[in-house]
PDB file of N, CA and C in Angstrom:
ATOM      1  N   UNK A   1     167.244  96.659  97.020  1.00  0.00           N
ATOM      2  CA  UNK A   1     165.961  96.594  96.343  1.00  0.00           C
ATOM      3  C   UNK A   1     166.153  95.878  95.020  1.00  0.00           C
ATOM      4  N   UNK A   2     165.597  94.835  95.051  1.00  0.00           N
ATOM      5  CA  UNK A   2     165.183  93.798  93.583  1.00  0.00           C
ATOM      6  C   UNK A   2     164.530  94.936  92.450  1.00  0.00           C
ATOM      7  N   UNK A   3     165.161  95.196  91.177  1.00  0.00           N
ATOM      8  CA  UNK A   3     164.271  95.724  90.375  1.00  0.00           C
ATOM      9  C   UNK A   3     163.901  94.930  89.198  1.00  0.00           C
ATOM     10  N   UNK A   4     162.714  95.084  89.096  1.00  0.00           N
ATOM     11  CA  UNK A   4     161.703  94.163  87.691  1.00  0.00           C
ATOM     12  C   UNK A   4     162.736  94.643  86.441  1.00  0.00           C
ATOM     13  N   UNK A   5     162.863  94.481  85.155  1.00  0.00           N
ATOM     14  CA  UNK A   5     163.161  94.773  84.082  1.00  0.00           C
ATOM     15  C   UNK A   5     162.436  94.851  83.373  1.00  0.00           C
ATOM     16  N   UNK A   6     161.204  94.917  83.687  1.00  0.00           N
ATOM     17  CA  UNK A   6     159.940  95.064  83.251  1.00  0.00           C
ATOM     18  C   UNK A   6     159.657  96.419  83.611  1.00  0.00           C
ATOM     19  N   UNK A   7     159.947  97.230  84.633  1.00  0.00           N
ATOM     20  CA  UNK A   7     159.588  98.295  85.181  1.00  0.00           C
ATOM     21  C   UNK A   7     160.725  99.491  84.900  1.00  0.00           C
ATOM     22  N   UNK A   8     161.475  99.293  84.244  1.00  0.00           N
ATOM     23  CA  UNK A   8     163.115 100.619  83.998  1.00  0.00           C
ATOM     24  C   UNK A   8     162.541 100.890  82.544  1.00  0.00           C
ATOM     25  N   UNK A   9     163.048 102.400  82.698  1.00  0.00           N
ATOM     26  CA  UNK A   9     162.948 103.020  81.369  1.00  0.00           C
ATOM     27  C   UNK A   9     164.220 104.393  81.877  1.00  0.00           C
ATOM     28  N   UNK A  10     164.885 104.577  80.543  1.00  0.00           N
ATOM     29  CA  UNK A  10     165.951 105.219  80.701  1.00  0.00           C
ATOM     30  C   UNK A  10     165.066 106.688  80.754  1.00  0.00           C
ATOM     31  N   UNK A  11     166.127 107.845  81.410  1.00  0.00           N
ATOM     32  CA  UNK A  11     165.562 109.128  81.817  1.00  0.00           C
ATOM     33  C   UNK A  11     165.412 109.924  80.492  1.00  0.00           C
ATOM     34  N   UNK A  12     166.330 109.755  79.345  1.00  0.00           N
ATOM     35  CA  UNK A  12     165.870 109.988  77.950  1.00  0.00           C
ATOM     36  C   UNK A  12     163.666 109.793  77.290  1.00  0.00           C
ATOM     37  N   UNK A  13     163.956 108.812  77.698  1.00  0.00           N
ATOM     38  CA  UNK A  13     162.511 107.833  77.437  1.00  0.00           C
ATOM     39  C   UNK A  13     161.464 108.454  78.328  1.00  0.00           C
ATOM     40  N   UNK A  14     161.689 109.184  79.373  1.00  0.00           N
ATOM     41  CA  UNK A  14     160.552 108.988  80.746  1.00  0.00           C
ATOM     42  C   UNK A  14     160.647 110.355  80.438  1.00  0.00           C
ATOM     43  N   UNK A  15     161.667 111.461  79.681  1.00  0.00           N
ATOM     44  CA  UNK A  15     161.787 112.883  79.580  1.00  0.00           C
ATOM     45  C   UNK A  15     160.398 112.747  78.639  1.00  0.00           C
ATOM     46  N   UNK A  16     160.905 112.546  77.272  1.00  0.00           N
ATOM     47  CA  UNK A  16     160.092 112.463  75.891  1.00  0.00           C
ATOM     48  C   UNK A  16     158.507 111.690  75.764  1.00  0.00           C
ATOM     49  N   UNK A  17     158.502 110.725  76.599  1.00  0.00           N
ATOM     50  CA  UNK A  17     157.426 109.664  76.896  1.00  0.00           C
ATOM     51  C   UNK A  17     156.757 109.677  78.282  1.00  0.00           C
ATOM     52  N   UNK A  18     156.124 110.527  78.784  1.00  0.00           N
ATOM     53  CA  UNK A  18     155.937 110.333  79.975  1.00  0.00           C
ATOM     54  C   UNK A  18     154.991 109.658  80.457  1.00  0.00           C
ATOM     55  N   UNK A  19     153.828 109.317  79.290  1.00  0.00           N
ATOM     56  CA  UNK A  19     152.725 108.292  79.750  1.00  0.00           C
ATOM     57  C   UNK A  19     152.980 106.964  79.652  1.00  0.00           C
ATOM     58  N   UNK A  20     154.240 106.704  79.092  1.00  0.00           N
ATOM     59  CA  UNK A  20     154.796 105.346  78.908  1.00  0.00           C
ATOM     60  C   UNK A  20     155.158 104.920  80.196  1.00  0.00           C
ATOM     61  N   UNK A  21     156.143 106.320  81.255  1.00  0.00           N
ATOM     62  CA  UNK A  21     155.907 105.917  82.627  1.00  0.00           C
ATOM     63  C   UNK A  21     154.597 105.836  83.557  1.00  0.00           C
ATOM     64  N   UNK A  22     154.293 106.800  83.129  1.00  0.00           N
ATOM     65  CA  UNK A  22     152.348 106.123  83.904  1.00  0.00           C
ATOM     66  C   UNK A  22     151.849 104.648  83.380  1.00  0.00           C
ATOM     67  N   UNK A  23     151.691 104.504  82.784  1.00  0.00           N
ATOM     68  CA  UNK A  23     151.392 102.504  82.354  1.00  0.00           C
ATOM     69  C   UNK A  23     152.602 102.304  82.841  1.00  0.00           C
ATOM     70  N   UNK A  24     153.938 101.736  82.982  1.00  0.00           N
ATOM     71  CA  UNK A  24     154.222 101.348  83.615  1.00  0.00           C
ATOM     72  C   UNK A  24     153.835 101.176  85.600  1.00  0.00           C
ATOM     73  N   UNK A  25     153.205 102.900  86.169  1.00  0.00           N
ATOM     74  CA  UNK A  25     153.138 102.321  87.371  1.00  0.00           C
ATOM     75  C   UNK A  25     151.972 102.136  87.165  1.00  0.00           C
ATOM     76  N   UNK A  26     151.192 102.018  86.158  1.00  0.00           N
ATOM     77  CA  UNK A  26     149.469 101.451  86.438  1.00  0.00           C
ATOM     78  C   UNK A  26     149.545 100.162  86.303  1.00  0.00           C
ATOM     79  N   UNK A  27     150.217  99.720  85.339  1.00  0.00           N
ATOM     80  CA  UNK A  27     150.654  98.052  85.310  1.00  0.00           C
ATOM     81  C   UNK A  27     151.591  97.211  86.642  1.00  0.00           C
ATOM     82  N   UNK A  28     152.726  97.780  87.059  1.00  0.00           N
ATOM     83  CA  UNK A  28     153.405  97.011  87.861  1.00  0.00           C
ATOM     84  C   UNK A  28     153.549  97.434  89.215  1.00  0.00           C
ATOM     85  N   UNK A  29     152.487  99.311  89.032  1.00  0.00           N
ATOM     86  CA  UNK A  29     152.892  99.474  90.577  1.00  0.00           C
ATOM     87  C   UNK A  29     154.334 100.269  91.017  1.00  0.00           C
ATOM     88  N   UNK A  30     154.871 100.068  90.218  1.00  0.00           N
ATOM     89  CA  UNK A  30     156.175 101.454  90.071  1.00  0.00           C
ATOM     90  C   UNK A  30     156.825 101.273  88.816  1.00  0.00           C
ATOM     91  N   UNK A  31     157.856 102.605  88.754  1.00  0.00           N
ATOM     92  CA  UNK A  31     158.183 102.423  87.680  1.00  0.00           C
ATOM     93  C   UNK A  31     160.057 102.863  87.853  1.00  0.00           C
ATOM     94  N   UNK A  32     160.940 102.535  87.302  1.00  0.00           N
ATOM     95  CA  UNK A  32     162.274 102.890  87.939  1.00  0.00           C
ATOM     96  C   UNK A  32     162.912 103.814  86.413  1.00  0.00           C
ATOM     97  N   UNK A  33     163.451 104.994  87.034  1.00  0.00           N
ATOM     98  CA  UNK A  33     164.181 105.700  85.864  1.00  0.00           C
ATOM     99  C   UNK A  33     165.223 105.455  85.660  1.00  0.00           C
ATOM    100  N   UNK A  34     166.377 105.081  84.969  1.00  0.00           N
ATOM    101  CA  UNK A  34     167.519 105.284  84.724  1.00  0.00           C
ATOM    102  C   UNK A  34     168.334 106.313  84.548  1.00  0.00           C
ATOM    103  N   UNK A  35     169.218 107.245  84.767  1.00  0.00           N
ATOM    104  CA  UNK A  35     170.020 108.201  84.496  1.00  0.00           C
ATOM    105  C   UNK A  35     171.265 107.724  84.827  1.00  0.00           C
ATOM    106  N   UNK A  36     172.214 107.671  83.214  1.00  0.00           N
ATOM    107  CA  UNK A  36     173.692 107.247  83.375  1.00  0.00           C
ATOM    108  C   UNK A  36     173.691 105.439  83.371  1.00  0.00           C
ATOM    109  N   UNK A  37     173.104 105.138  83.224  1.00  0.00           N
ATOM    110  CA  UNK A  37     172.884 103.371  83.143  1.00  0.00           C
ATOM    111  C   UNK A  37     172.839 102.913  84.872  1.00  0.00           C
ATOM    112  N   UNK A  38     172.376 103.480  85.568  1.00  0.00           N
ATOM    113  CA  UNK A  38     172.113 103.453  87.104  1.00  0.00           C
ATOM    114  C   UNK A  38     170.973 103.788  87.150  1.00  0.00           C
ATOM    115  N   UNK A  39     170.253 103.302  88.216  1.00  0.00           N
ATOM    116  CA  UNK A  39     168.729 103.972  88.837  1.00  0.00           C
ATOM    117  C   UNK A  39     168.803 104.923  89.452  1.00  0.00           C
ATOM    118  N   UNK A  40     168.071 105.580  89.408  1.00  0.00           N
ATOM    119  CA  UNK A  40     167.956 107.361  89.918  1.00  0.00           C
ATOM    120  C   UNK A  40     166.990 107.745  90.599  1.00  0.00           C
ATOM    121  N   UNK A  41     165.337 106.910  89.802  1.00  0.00           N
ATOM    122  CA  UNK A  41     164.287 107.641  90.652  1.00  0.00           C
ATOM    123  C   UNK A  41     163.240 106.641  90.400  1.00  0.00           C
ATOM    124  N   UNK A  42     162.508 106.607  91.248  1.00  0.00           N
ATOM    125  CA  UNK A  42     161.305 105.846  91.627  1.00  0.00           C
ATOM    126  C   UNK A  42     160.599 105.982  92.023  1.00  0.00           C
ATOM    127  N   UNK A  43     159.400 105.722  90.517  1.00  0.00           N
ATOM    128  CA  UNK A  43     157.862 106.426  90.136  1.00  0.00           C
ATOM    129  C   UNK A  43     157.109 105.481  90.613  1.00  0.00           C
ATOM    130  N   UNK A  44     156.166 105.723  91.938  1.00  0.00           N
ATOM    131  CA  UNK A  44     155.158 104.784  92.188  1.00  0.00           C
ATOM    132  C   UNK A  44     153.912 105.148  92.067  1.00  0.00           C
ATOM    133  N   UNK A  45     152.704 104.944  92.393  1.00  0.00           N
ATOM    134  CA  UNK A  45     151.185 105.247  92.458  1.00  0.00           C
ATOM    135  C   UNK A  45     151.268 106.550  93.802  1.00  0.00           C
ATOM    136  N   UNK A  46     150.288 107.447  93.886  1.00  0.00           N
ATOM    137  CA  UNK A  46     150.359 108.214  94.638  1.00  0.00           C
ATOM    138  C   UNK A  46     150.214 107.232  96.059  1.00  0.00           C
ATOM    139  N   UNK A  47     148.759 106.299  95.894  1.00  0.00           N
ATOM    140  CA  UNK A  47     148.079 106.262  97.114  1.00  0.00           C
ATOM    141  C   UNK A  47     149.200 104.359  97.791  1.00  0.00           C
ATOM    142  N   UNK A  48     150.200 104.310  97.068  1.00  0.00           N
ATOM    143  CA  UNK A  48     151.287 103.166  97.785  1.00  0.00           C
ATOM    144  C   UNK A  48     152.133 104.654  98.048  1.00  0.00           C
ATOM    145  N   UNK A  49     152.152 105.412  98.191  1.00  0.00           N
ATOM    146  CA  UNK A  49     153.178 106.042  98.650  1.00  0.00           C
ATOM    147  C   UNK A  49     153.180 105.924 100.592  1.00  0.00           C
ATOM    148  N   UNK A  50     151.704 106.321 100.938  1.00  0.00           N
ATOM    149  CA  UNK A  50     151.625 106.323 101.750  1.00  0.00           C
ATOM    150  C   UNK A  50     151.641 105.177 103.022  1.00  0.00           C
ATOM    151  N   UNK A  51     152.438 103.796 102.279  1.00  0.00           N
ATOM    152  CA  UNK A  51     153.194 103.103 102.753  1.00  0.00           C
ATOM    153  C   UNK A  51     154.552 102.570 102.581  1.00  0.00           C
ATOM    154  N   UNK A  52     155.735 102.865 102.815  1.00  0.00           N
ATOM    155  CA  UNK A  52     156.801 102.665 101.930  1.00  0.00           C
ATOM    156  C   UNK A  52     157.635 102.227 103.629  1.00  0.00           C
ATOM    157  N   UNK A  53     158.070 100.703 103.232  1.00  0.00           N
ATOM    158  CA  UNK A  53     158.925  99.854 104.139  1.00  0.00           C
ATOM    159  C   UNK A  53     157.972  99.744 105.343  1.00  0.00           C
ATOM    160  N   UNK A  54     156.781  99.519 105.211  1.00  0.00           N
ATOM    161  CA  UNK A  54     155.736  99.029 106.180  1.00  0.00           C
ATOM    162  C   UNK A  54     155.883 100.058 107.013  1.00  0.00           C
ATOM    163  N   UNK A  55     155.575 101.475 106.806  1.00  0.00           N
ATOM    164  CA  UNK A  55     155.527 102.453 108.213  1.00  0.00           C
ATOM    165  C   UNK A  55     154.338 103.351 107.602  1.00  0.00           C
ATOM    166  N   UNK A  56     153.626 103.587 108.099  1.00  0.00           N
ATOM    167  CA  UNK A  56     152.318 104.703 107.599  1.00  0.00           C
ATOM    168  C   UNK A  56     153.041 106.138 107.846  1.00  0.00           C
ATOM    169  N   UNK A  57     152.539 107.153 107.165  1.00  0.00           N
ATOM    170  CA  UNK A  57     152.760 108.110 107.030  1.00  0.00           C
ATOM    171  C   UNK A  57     152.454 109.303 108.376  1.00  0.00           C
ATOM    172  N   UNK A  58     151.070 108.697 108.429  1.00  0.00           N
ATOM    173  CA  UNK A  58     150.670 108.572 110.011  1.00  0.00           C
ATOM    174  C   UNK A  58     151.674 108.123 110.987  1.00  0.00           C
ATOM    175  N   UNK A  59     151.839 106.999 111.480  1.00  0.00           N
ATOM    176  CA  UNK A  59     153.030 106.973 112.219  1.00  0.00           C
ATOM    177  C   UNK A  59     154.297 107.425 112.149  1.00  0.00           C
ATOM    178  N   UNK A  60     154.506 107.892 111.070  1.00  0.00           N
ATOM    179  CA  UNK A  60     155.782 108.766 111.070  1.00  0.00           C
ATOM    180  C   UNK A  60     155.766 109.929 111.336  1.00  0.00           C
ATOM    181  N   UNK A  61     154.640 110.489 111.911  1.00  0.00           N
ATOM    182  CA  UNK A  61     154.188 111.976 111.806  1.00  0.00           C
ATOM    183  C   UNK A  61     154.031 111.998 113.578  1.00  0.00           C
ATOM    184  N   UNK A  62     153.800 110.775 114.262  1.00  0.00           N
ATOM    185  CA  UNK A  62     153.354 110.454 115.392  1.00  0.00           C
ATOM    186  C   UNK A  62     154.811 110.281 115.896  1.00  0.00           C
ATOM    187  N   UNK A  63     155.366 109.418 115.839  1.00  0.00           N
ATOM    188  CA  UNK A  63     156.836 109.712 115.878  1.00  0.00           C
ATOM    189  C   UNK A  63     157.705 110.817 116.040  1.00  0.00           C
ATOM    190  N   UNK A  64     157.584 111.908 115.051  1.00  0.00           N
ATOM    191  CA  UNK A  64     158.179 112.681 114.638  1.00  0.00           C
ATOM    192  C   UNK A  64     157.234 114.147 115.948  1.00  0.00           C
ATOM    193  N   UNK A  65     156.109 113.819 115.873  1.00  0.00           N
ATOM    194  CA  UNK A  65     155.602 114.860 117.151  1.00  0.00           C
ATOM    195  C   UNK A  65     156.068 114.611 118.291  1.00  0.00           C
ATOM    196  N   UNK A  66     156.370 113.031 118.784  1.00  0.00           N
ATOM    197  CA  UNK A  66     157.256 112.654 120.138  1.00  0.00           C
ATOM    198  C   UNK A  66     158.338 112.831 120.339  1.00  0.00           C
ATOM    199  N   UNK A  67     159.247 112.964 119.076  1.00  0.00           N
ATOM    200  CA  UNK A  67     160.480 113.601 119.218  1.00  0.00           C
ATOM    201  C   UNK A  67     160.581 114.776 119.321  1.00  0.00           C
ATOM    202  N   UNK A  68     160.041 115.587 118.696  1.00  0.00           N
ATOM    203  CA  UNK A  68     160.233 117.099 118.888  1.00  0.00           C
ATOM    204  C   UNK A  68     159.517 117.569 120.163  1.00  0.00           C
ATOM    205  N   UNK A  69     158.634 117.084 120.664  1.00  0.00           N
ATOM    206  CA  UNK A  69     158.392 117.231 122.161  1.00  0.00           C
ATOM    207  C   UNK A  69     158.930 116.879 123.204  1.00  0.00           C
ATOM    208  N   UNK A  70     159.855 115.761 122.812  1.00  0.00           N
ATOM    209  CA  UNK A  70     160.843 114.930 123.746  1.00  0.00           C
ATOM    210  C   UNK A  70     162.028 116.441 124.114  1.00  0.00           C
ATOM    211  N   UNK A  71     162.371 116.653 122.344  1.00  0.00           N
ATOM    212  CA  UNK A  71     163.942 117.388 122.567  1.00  0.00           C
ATOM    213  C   UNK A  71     163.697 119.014 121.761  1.00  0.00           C
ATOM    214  N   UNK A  72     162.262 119.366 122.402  1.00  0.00           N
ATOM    215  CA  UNK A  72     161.877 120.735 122.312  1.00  0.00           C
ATOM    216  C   UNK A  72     163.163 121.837 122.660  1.00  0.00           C
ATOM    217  N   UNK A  73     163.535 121.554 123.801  1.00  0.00           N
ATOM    218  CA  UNK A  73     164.469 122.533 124.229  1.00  0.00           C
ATOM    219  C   UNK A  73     166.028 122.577 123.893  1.00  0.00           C
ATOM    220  N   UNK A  74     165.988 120.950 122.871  1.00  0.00           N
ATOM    221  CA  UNK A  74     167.861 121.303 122.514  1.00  0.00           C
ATOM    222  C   UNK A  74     167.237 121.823 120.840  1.00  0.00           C
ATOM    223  N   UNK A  75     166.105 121.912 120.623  1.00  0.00           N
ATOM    224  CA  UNK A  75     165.732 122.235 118.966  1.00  0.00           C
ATOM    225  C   UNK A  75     165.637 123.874 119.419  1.00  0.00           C
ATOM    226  N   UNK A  76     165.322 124.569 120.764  1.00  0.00           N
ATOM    227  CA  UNK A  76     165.261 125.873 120.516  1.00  0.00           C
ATOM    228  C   UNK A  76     166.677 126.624 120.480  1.00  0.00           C
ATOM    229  N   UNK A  77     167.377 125.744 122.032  1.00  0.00           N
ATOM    230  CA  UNK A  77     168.534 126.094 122.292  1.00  0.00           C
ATOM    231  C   UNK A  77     169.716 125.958 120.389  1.00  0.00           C
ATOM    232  N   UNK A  78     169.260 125.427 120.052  1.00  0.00           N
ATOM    233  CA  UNK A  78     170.276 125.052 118.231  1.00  0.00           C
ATOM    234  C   UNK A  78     169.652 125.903 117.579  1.00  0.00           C
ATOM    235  N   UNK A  79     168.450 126.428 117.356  1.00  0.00           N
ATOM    236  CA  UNK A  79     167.635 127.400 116.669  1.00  0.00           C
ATOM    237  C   UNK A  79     168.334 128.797 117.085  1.00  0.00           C
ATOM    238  N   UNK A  80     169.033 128.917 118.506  1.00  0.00           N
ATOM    239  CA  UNK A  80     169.643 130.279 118.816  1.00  0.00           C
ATOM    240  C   UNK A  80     170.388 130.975 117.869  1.00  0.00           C
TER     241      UNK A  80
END
């Protein structure tokens, strides 16, 4: 993942300042924390959440009901 340098603010800054991270994701759309001079966490808008690497949240939920119906019986048999 490419990050803006426009969009990092150290976890010091985002502790003490936290609306400084909201304008950041109202302006660019996310916002990236730093902790330790590394990225750590990544603040986006609520309603882009519900697409992240082109998969809807919806389809992951659709997915996730076909699998557990697929392998119902090795999820009970491991639940023993």
């Amino acid at each position: 993942m490419q990050i803006d340098t426009n969009t990092v603010i150290s976890m010091t800054e985002a502790n003490q300042n936290f609306s400084k991270v909201a304008r950041l994701v109202d302006h660019y759309g996310k916002a990236v924390v730093f902790k330790n001079n590394a990225p750590r966490y990544l603040v986006i808008d609520f309603a882009a959440a519900d697409r992240i690497d082109g998969v809807s949240t919806a389809d992951l939920l659709v997915a996730t009901d076909e699998l557990m119906d697929k392998y119902d019986e090795a999820f009970k048999e491991l639940a023993k």
